[in-house]
C-alpha atoms as a PDB file:
ATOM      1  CA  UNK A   1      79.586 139.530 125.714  1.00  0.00           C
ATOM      2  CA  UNK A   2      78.307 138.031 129.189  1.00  0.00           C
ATOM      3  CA  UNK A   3      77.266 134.863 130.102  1.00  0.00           C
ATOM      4  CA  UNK A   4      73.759 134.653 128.886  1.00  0.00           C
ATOM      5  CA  UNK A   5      70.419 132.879 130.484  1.00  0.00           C
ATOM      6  CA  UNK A   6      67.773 131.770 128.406  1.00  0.00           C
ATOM      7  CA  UNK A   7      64.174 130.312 129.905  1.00  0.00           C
ATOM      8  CA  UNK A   8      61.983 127.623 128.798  1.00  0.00           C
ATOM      9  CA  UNK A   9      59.096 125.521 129.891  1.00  0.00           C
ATOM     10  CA  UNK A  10      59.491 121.769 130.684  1.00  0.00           C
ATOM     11  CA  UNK A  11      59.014 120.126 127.334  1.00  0.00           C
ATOM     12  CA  UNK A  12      58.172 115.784 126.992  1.00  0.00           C
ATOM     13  CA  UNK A  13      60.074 115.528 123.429  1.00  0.00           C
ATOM     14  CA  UNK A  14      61.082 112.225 121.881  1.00  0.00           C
ATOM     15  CA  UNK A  15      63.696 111.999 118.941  1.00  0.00           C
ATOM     16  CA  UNK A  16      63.926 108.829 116.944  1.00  0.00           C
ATOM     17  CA  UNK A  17      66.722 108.118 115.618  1.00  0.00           C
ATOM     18  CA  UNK A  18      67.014 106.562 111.833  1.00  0.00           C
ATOM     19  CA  UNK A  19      68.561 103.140 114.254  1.00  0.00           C
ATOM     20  CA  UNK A  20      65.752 103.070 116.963  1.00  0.00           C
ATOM     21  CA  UNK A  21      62.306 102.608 116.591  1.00  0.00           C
ATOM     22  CA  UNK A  22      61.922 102.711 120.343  1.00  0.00           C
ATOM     23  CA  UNK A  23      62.092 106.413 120.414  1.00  0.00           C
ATOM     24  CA  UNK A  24      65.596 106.288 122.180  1.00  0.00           C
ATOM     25  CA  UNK A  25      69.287 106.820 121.214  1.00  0.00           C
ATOM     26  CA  UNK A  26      70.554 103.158 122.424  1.00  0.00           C
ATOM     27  CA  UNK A  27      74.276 104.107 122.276  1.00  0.00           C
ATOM     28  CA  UNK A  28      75.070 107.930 122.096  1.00  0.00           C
ATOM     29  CA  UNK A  29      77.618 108.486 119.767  1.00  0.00           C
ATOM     30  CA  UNK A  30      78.341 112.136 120.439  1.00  0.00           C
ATOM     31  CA  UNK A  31      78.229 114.481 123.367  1.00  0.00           C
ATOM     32  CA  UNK A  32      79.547 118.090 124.303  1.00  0.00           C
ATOM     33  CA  UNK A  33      79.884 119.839 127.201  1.00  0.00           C
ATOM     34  CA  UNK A  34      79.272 123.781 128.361  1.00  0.00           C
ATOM     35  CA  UNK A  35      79.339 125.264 131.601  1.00  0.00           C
ATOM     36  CA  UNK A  36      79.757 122.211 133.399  1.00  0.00           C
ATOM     37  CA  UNK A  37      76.716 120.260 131.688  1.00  0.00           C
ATOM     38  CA  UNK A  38      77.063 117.599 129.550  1.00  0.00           C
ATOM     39  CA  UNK A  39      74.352 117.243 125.958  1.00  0.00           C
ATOM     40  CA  UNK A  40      73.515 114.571 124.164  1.00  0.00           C
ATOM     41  CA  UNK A  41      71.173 113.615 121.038  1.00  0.00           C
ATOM     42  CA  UNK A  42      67.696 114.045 122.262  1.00  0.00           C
ATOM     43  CA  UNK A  43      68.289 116.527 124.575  1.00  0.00           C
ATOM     44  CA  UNK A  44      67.301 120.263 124.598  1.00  0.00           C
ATOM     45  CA  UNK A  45      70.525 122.619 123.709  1.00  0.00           C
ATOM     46  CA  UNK A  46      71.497 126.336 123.912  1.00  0.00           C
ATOM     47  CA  UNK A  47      72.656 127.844 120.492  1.00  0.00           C
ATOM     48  CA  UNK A  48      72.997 131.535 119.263  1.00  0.00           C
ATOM     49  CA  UNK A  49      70.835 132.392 116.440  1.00  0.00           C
ATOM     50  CA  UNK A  50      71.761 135.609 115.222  1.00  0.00           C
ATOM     51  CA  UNK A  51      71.817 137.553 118.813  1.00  0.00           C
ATOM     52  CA  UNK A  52      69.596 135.659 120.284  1.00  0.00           C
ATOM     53  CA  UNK A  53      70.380 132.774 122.624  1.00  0.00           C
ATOM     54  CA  UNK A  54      67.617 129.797 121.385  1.00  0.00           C
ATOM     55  CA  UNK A  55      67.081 126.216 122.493  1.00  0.00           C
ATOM     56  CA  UNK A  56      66.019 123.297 120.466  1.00  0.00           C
ATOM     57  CA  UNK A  57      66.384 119.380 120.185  1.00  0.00           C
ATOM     58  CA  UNK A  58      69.490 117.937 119.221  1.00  0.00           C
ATOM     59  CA  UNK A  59      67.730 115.678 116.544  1.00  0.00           C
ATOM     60  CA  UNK A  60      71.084 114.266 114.671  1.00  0.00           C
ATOM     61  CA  UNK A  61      74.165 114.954 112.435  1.00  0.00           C
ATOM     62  CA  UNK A  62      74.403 117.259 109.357  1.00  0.00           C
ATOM     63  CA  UNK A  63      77.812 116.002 107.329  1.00  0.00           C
ATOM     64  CA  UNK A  64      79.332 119.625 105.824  1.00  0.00           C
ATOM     65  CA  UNK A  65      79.538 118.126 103.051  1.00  0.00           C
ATOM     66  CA  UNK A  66      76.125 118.609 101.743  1.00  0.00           C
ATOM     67  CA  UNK A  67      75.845 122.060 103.712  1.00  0.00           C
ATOM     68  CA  UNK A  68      74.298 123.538 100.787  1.00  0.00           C
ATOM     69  CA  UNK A  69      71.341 120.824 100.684  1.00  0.00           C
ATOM     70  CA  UNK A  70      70.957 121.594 104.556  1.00  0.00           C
ATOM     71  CA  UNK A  71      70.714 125.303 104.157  1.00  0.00           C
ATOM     72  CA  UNK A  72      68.630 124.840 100.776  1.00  0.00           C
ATOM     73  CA  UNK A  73      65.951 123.514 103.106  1.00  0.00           C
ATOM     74  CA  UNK A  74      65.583 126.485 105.360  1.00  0.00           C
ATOM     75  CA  UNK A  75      67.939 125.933 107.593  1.00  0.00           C
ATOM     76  CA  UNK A  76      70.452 128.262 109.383  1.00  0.00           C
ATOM     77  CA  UNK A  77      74.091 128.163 110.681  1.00  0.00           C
ATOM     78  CA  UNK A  78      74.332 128.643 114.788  1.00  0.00           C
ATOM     79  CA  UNK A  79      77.091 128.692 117.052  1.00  0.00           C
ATOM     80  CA  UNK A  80      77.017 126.027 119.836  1.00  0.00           C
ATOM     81  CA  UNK A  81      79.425 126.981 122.767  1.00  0.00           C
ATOM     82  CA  UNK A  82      81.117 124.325 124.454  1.00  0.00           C
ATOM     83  CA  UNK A  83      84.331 123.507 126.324  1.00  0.00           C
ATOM     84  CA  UNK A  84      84.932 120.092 125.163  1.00  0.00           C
ATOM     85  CA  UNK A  85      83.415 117.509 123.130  1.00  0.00           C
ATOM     86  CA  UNK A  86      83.372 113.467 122.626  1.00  0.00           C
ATOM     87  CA  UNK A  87      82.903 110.556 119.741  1.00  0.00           C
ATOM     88  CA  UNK A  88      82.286 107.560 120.894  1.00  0.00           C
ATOM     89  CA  UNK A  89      84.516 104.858 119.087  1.00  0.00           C
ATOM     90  CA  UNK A  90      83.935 102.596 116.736  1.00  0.00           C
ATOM     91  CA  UNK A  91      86.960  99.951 118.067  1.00  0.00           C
ATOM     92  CA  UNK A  92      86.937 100.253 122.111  1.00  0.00           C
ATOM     93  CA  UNK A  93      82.829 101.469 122.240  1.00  0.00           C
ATOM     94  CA  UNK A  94      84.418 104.471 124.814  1.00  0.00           C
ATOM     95  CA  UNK A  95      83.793 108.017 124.498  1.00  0.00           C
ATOM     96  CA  UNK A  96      87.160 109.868 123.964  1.00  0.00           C
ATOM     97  CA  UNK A  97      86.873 113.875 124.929  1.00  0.00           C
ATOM     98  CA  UNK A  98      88.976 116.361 123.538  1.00  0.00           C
ATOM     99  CA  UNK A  99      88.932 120.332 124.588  1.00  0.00           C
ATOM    100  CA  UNK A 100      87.059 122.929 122.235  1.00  0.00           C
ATOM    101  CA  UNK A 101      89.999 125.589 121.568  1.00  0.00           C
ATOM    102  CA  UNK A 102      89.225 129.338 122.957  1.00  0.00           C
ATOM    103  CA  UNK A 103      87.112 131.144 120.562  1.00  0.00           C
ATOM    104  CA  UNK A 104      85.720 128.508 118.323  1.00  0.00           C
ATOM    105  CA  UNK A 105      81.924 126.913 118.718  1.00  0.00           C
ATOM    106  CA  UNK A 106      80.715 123.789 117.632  1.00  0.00           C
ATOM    107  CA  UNK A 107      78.221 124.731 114.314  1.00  0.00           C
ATOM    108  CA  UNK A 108      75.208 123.802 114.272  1.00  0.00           C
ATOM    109  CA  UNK A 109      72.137 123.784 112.166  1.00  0.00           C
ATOM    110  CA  UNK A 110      69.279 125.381 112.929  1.00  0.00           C
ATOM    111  CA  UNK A 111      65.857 123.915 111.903  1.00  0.00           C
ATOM    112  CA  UNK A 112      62.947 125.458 112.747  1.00  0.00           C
ATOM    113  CA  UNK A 113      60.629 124.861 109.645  1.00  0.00           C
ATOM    114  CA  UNK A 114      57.076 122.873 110.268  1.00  0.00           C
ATOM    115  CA  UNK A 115      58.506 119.748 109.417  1.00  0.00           C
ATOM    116  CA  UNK A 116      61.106 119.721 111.808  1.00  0.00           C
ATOM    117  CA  UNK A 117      59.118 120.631 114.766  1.00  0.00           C
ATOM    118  CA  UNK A 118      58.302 118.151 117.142  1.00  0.00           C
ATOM    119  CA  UNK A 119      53.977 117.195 117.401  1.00  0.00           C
ATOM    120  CA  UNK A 120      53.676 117.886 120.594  1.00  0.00           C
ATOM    121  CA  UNK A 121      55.923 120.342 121.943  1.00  0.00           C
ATOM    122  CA  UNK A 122      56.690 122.167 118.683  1.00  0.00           C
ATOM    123  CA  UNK A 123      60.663 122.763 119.457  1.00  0.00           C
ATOM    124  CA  UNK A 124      62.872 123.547 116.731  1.00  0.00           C
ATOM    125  CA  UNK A 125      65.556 120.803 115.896  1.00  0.00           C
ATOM    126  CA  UNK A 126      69.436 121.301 115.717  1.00  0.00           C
ATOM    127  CA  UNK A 127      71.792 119.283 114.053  1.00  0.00           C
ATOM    128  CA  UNK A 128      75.424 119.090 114.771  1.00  0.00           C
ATOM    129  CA  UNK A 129      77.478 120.067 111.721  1.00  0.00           C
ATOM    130  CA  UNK A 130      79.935 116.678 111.227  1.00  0.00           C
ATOM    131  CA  UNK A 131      83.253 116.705 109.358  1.00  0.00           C
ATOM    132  CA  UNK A 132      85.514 113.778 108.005  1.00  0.00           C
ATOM    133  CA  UNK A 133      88.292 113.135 110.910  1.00  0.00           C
ATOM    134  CA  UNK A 134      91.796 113.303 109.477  1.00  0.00           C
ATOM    135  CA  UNK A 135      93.690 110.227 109.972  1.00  0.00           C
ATOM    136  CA  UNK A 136      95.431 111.225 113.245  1.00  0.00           C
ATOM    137  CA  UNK A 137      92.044 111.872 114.568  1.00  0.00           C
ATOM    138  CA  UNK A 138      90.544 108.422 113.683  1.00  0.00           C
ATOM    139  CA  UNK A 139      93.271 106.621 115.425  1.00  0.00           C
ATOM    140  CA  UNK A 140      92.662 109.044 118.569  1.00  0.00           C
ATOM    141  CA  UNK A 141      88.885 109.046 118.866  1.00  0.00           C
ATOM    142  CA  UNK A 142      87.836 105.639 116.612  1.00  0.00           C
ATOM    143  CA  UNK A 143      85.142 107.593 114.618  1.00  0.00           C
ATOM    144  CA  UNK A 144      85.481 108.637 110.993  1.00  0.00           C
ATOM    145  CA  UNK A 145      83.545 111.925 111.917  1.00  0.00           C
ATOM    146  CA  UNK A 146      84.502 114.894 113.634  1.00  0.00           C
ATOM    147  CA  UNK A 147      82.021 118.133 114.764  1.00  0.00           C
ATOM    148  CA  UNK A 148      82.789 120.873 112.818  1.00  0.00           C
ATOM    149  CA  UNK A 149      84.414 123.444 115.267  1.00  0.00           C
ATOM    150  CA  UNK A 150      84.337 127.188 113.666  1.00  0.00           C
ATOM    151  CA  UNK A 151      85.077 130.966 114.498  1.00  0.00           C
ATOM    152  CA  UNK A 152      81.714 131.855 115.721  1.00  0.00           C
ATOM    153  CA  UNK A 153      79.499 133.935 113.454  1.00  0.00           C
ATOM    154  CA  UNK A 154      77.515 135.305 116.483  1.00  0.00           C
ATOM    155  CA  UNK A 155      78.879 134.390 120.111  1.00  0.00           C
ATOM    156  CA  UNK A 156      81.305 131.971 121.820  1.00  0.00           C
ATOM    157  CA  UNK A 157      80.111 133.231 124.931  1.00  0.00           C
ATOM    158  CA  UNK A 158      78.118 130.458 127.467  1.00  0.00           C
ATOM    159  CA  UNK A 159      74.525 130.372 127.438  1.00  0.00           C
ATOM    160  CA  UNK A 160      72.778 129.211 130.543  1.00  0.00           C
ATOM    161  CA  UNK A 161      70.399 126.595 130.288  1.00  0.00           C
ATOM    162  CA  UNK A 162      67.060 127.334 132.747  1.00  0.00           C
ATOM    163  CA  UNK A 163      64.343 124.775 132.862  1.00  0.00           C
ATOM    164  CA  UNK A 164      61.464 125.847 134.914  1.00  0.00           C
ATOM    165  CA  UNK A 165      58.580 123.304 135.046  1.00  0.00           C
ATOM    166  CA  UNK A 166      55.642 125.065 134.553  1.00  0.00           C
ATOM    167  CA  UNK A 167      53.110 125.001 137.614  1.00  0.00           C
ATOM    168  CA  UNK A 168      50.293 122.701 138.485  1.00  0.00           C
ATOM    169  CA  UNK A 169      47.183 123.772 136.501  1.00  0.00           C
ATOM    170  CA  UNK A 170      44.607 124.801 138.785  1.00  0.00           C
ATOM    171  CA  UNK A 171      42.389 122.521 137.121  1.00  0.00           C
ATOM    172  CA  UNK A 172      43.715 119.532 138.753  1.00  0.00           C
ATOM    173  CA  UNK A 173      42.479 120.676 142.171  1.00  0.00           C
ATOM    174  CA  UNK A 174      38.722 120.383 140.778  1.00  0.00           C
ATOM    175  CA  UNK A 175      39.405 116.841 141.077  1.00  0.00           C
END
């Protein structure tokens, strides 16, 4: 499968996270890359939903351990393709990266019930499927949690990211 391009309008979402009430992830603790492009919590991702390619706010963490609570409430497994991904640690504050093997994805949830959709913009939310590290891993990255990297159950392959703002309503120029 190709390299595949996805479109969306230019969306104004804000995530809160359970430690800000300002609306704003004050330290990310987790990012990934793909294609060159690095995602973080709050931002708008790329995931394969069955065979489509869909985007939707990375809104937190999902701990596999209480999968079957996640996907009791609706929500679906994804694949997330990415080259590499970091944890930011807990002892030097740093974000250590390590390379996504060939053929696996990062899974992901996919939540795109009424409650999860932001107010405004009404864009499904994602959350990053978490494991506990092993103990070689917690001395490497610092963090006791690890994203759960998987065979994919639809696509490894990239998805391209398009934002397009959308154009200047006409009705502006009455003005």
């Amino acid at each position: 499968m190709g390299l595949a391009s996805i479109r969306i309008e230019f969306w104004s979402v804000v995530v809160l996270s359970k430690s800000s009430s300002s609306g704003l992830f004050s330290q990310m603790c987790a990012s990934f890359e793909s294609l060159g492009k690095q995602f973080r919590p709050g931002r708008i991702v790329s995931a394969w939903v069955g065979q489509r390619a869909e985007t939707a706010v990375w809104s937190g963490f999902a701990r596999s351990e209480i999968l079957p609570w996640w996907l009791g409430k609706g929500c679906r497994k994804v694949d997330i393709p990415a080259t590499r991904f970091a944890e930011r640690s807990r002892r030097d504050g740093r974000m250590h990266w390590a390379e996504v093997s060939a053929g696996l994805v990062i899974r992901g949830l996919w939540d795109s019930g009424e409650e999860a959709k932001d107010a405004k913009a009404a864009v499904p939310r994602l959350w990053i499927v978490t494991r506990q590290s092993s103990t070689v891993e917690e001395d490497a990255f610092g963090h006791e949690r690890m994203p759960l990297l998987e065979a994919p159950l639809f696509s490894a392959a990239p998805i391209e990211l398009v934002i397009e703002l959308a154009p200047p309503s006409p009705q502006l120029e009455l003005f």
